[in-house]
PDB file of N, CA and C in Angstrom:
ATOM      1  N   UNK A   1      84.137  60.805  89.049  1.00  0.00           N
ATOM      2  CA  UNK A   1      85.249  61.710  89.259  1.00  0.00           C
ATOM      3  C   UNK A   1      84.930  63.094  88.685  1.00  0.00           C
ATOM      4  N   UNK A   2      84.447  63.014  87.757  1.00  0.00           N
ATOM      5  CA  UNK A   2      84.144  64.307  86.618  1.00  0.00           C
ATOM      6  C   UNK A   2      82.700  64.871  87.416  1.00  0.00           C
ATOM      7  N   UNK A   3      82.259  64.379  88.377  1.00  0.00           N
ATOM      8  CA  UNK A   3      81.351  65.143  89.268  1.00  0.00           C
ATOM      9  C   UNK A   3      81.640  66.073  90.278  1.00  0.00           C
ATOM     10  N   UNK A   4      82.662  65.575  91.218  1.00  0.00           N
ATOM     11  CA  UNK A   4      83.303  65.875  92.150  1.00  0.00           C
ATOM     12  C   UNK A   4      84.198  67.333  91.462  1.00  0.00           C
ATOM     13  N   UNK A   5      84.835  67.071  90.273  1.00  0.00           N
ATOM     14  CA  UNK A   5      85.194  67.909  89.757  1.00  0.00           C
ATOM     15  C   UNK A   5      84.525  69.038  89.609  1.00  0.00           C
ATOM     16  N   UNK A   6      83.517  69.106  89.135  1.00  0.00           N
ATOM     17  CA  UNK A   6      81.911  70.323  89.042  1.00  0.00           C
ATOM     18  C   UNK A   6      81.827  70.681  90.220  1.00  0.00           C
ATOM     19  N   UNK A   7      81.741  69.620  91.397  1.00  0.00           N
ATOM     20  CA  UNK A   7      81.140  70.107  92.230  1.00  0.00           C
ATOM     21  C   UNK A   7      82.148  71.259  93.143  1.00  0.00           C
ATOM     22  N   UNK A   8      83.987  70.556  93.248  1.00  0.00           N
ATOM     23  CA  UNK A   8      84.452  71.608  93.683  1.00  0.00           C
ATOM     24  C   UNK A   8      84.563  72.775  92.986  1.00  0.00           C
ATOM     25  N   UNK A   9      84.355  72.869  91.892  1.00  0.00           N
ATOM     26  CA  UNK A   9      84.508  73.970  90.567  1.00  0.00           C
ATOM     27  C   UNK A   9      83.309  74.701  91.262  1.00  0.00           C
ATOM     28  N   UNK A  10      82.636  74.235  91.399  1.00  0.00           N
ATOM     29  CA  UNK A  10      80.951  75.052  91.695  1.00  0.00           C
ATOM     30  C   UNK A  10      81.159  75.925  92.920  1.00  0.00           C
ATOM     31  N   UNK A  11      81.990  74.953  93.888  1.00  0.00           N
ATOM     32  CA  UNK A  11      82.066  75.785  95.218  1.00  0.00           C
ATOM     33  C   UNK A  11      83.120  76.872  95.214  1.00  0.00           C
ATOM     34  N   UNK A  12      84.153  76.402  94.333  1.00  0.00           N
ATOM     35  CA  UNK A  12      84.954  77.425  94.571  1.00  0.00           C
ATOM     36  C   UNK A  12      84.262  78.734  93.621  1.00  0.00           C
ATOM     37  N   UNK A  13      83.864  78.631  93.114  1.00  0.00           N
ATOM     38  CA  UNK A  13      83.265  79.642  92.603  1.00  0.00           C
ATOM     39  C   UNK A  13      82.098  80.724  92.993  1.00  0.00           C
ATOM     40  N   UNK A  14      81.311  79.371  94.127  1.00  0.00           N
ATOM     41  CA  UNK A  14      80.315  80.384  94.613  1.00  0.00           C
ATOM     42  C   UNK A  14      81.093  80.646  95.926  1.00  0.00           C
ATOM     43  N   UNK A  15      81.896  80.759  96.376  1.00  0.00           N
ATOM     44  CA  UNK A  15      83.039  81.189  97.360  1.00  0.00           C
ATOM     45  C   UNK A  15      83.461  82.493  97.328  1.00  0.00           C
ATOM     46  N   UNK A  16      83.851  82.195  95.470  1.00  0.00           N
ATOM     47  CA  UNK A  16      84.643  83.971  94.936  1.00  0.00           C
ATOM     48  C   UNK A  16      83.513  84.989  94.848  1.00  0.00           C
ATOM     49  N   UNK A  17      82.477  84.203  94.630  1.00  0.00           N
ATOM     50  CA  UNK A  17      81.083  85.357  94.472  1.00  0.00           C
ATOM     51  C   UNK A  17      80.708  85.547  95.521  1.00  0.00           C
ATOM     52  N   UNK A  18      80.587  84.998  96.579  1.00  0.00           N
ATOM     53  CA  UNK A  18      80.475  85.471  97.819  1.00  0.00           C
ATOM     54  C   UNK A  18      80.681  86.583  98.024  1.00  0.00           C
ATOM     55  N   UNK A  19      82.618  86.155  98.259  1.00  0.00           N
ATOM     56  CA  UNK A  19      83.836  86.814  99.049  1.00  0.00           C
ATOM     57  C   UNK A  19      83.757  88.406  97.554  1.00  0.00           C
ATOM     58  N   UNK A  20      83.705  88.569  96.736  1.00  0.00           N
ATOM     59  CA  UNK A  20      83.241  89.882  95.928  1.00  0.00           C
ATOM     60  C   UNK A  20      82.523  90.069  96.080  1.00  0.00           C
ATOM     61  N   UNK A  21      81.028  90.115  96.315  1.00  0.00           N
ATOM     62  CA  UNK A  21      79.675  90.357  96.937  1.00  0.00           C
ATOM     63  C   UNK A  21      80.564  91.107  97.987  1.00  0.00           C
ATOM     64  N   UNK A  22      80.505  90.365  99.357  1.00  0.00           N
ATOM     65  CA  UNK A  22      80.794  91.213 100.506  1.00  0.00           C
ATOM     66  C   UNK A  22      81.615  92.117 100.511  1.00  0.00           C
ATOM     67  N   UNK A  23      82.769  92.181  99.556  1.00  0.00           N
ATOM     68  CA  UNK A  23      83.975  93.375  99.636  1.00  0.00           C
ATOM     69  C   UNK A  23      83.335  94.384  98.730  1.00  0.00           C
ATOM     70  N   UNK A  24      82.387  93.943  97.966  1.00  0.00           N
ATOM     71  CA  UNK A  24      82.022  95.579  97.190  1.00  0.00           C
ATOM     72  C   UNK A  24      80.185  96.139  97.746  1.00  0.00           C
ATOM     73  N   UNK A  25      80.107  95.375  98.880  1.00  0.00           N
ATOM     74  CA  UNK A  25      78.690  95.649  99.923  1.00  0.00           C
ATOM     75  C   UNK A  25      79.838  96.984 101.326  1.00  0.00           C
ATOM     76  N   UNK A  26      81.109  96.790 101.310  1.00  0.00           N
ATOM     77  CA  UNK A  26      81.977  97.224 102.066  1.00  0.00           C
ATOM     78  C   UNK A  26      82.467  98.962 101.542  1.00  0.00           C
ATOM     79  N   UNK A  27      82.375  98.622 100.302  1.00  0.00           N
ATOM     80  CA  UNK A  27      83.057  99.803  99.589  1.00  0.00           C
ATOM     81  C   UNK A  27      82.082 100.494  99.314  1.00  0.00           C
ATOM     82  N   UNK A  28      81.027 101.102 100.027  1.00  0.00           N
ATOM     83  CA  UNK A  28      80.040 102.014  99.387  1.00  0.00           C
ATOM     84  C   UNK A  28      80.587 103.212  98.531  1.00  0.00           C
ATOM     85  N   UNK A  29      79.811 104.154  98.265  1.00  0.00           N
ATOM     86  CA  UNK A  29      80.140 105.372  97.030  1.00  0.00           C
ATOM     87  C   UNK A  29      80.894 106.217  98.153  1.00  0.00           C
ATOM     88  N   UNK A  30      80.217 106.425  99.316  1.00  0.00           N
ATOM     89  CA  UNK A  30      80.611 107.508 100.324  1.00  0.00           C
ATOM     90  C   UNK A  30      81.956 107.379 100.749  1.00  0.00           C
ATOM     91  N   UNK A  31      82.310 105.962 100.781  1.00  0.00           N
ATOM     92  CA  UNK A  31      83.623 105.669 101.037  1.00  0.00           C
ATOM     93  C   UNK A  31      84.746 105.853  99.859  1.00  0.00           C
ATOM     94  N   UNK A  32      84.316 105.671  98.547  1.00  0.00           N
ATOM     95  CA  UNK A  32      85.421 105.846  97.816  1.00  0.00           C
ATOM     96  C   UNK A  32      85.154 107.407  97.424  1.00  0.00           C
ATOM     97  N   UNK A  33      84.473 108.023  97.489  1.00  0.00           N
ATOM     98  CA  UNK A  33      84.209 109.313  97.422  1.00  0.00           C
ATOM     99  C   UNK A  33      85.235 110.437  98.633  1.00  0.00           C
ATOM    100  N   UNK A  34      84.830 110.002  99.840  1.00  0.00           N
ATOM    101  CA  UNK A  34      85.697 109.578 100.915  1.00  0.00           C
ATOM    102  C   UNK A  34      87.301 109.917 100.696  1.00  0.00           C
ATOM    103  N   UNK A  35      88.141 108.909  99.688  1.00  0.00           N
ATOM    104  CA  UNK A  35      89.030 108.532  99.539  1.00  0.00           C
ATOM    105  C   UNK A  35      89.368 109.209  98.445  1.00  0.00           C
ATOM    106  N   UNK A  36      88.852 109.340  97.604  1.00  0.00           N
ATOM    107  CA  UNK A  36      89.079 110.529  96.087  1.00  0.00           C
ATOM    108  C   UNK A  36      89.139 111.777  96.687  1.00  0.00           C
ATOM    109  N   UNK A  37      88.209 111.803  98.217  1.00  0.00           N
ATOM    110  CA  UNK A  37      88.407 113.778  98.138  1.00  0.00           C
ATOM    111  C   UNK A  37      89.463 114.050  99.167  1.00  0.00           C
ATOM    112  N   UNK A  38      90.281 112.873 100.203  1.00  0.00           N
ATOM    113  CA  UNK A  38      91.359 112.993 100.848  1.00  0.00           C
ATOM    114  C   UNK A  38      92.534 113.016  99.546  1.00  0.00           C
ATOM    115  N   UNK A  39      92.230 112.412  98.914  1.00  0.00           N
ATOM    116  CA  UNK A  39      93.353 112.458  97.882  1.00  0.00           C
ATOM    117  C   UNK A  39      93.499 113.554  97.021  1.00  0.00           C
ATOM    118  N   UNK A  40      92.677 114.008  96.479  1.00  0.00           N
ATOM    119  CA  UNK A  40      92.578 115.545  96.201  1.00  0.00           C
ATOM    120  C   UNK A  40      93.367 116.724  97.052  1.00  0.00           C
ATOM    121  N   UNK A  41      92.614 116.467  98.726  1.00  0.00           N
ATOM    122  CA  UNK A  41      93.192 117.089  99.430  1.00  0.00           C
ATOM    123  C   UNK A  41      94.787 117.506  99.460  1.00  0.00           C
ATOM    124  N   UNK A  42      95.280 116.005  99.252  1.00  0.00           N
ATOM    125  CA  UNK A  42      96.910 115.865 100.058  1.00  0.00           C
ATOM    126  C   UNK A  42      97.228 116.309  98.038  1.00  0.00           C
ATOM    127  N   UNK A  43      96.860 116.144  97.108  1.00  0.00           N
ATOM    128  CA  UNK A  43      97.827 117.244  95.700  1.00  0.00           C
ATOM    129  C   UNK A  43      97.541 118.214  95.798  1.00  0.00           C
ATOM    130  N   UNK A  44      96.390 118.864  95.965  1.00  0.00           N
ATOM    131  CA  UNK A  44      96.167 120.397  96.467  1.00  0.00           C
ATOM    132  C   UNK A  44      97.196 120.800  97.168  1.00  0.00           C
ATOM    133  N   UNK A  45      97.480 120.655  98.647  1.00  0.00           N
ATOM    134  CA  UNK A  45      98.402 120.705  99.610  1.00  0.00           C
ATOM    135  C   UNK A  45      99.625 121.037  98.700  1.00  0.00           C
ATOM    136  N   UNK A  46      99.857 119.541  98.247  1.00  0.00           N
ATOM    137  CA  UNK A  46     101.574 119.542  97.550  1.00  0.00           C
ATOM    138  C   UNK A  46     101.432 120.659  96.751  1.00  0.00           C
ATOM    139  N   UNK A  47     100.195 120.725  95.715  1.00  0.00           N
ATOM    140  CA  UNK A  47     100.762 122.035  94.703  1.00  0.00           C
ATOM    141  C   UNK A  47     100.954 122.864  95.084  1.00  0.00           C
ATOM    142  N   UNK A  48     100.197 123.500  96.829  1.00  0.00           N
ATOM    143  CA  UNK A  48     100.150 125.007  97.282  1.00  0.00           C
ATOM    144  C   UNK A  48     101.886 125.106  97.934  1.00  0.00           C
ATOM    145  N   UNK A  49     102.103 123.825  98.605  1.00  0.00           N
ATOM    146  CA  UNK A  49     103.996 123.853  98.704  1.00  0.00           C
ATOM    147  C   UNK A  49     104.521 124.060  97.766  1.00  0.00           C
ATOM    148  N   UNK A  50     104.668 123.186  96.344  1.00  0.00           N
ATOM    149  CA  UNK A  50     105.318 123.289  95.636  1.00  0.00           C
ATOM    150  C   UNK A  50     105.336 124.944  94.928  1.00  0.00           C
ATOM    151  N   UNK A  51     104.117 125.557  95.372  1.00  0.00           N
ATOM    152  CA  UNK A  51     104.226 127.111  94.338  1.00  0.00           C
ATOM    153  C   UNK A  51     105.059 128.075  95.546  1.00  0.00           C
ATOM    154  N   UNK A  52     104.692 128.024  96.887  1.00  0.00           N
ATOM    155  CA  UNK A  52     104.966 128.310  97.936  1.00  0.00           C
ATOM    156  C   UNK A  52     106.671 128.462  97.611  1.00  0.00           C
ATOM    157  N   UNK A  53     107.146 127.224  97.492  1.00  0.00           N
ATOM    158  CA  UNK A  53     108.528 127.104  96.955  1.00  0.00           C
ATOM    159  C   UNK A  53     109.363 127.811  95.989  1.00  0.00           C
ATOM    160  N   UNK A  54     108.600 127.388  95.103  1.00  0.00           N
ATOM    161  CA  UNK A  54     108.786 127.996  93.489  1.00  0.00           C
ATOM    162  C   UNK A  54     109.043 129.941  93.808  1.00  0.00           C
ATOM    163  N   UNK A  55     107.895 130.464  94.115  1.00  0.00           N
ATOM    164  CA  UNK A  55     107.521 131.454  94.420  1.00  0.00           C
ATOM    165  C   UNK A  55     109.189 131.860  95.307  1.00  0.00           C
ATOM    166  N   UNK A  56     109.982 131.490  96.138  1.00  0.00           N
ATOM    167  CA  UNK A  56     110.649 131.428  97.333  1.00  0.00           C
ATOM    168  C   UNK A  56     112.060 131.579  96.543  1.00  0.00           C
ATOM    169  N   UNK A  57     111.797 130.574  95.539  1.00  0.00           N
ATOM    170  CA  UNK A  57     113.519 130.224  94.612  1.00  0.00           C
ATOM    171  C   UNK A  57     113.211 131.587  93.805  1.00  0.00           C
ATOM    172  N   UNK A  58     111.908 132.090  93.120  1.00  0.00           N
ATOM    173  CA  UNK A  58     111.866 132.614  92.052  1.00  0.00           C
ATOM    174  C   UNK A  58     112.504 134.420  92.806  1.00  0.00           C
ATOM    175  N   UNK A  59     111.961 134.640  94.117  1.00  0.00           N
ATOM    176  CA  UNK A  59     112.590 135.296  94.862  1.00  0.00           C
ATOM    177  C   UNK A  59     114.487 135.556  95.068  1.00  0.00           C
ATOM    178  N   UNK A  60     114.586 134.742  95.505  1.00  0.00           N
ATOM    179  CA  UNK A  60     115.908 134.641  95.868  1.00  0.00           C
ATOM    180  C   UNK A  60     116.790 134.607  94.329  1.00  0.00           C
ATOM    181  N   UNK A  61     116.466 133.980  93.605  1.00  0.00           N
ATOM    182  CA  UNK A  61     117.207 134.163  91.999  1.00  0.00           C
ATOM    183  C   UNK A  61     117.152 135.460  91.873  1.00  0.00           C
ATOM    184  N   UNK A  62     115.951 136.251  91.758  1.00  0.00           N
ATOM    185  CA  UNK A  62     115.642 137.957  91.624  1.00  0.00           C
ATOM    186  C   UNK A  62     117.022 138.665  92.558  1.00  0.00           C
ATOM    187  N   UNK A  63     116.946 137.957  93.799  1.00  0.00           N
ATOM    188  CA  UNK A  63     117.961 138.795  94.959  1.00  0.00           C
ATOM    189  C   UNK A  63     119.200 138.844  94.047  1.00  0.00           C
ATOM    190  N   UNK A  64     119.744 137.792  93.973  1.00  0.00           N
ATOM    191  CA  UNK A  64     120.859 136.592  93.482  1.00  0.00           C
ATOM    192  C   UNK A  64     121.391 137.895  91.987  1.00  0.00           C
ATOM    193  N   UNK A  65     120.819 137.634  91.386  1.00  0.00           N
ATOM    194  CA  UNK A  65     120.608 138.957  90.209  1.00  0.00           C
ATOM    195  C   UNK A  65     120.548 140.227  90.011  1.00  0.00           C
ATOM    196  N   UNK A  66     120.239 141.284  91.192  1.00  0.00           N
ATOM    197  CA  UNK A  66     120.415 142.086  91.506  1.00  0.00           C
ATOM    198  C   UNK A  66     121.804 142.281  92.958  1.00  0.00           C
ATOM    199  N   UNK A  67     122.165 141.665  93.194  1.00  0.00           N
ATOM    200  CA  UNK A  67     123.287 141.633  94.092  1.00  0.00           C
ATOM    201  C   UNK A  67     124.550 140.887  92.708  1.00  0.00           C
ATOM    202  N   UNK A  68     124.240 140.625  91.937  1.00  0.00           N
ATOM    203  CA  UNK A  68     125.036 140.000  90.997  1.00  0.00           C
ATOM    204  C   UNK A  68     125.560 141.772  90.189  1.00  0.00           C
ATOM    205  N   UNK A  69     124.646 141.895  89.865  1.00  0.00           N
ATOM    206  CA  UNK A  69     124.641 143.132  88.795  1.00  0.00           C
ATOM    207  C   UNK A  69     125.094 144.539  90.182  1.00  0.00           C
ATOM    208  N   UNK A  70     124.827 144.529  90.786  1.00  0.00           N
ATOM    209  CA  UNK A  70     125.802 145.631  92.132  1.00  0.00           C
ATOM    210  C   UNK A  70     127.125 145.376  92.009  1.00  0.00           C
ATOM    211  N   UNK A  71     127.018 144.052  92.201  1.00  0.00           N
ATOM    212  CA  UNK A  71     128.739 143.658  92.214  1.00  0.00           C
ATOM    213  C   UNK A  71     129.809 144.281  91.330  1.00  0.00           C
ATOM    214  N   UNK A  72     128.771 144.284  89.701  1.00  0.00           N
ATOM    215  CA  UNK A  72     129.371 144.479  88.210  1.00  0.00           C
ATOM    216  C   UNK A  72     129.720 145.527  88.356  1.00  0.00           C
ATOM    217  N   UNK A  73     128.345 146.493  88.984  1.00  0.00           N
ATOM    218  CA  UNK A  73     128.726 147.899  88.964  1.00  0.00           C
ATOM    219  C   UNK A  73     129.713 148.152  89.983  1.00  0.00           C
ATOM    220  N   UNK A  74     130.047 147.733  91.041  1.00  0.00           N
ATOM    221  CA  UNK A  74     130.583 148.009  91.955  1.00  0.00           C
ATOM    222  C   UNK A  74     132.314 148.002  91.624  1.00  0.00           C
ATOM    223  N   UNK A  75     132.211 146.716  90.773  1.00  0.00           N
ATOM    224  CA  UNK A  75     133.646 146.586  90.182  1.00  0.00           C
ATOM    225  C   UNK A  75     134.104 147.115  89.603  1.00  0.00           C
ATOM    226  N   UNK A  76     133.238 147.593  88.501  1.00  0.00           N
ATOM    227  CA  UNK A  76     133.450 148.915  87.076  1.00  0.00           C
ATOM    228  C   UNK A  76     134.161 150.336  87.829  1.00  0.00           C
ATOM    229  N   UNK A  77     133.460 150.169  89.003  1.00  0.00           N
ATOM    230  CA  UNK A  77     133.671 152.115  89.754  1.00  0.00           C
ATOM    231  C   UNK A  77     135.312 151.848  90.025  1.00  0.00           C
ATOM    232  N   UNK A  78     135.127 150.269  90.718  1.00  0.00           N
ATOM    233  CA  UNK A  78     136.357 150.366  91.153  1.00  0.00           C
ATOM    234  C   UNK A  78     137.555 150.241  90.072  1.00  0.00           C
ATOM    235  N   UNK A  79     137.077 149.585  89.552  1.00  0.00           N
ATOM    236  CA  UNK A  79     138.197 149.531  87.875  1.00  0.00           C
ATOM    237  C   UNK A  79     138.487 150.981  87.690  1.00  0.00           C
ATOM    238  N   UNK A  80     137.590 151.724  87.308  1.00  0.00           N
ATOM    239  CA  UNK A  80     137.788 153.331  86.693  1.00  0.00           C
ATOM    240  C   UNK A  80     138.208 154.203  87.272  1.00  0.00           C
ATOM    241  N   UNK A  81     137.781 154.122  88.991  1.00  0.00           N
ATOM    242  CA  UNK A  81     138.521 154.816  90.325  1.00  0.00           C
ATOM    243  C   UNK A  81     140.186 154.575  90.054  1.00  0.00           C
ATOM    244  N   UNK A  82     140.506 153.312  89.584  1.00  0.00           N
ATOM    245  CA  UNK A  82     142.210 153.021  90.135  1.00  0.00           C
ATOM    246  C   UNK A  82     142.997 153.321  88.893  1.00  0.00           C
ATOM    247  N   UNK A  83     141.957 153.298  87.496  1.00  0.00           N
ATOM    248  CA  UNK A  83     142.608 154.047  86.870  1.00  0.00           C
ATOM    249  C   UNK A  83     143.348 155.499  86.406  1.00  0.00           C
ATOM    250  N   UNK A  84     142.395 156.055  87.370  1.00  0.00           N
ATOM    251  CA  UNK A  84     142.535 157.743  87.286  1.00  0.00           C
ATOM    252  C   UNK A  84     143.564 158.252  87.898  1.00  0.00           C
TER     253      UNK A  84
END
């Protein structure tokens, strides 16, 4: 019994060494190299959106702030106009 035991122990094992053998004969350098520099690609991308963005809000806050501060002044004239 304690043979049979070894022996499927043995096979399943030279099975897993196989089946890892062939999946890392699959994965050459070029391929995960491959895959590191698409991935690079697509955060590059996102960061050049995300500044693209940033850049867009940091704009419009500037507008936002100067149409804010017109307003102030605009109100002051009119405050001091209706007082006179």
């Amino acid at each position: 019994m304690r043979d049979i035991y070894l022996c499927a122990l043995f096979v399943l094992v030279s099975t897993l060494v196989f089946v890892f053998n062939r999946k890392l004969e699959h994965l050459t350098i070029e391929e995960v190299d491959e895959k590191a520099t698409k991935a690079t690609e697509k955060l590059n991308t996102l960061e050049d959106e995300y500044k693209s963005i940033q850049q867009k809000l940091d704009s419009q806050d500037a507008k936002m702030a100067a149409a804010s501060s017109q307003a102030t002044a605009a109100q002051a004239l009119l405050d001091t106009s209706t007082m006179d």
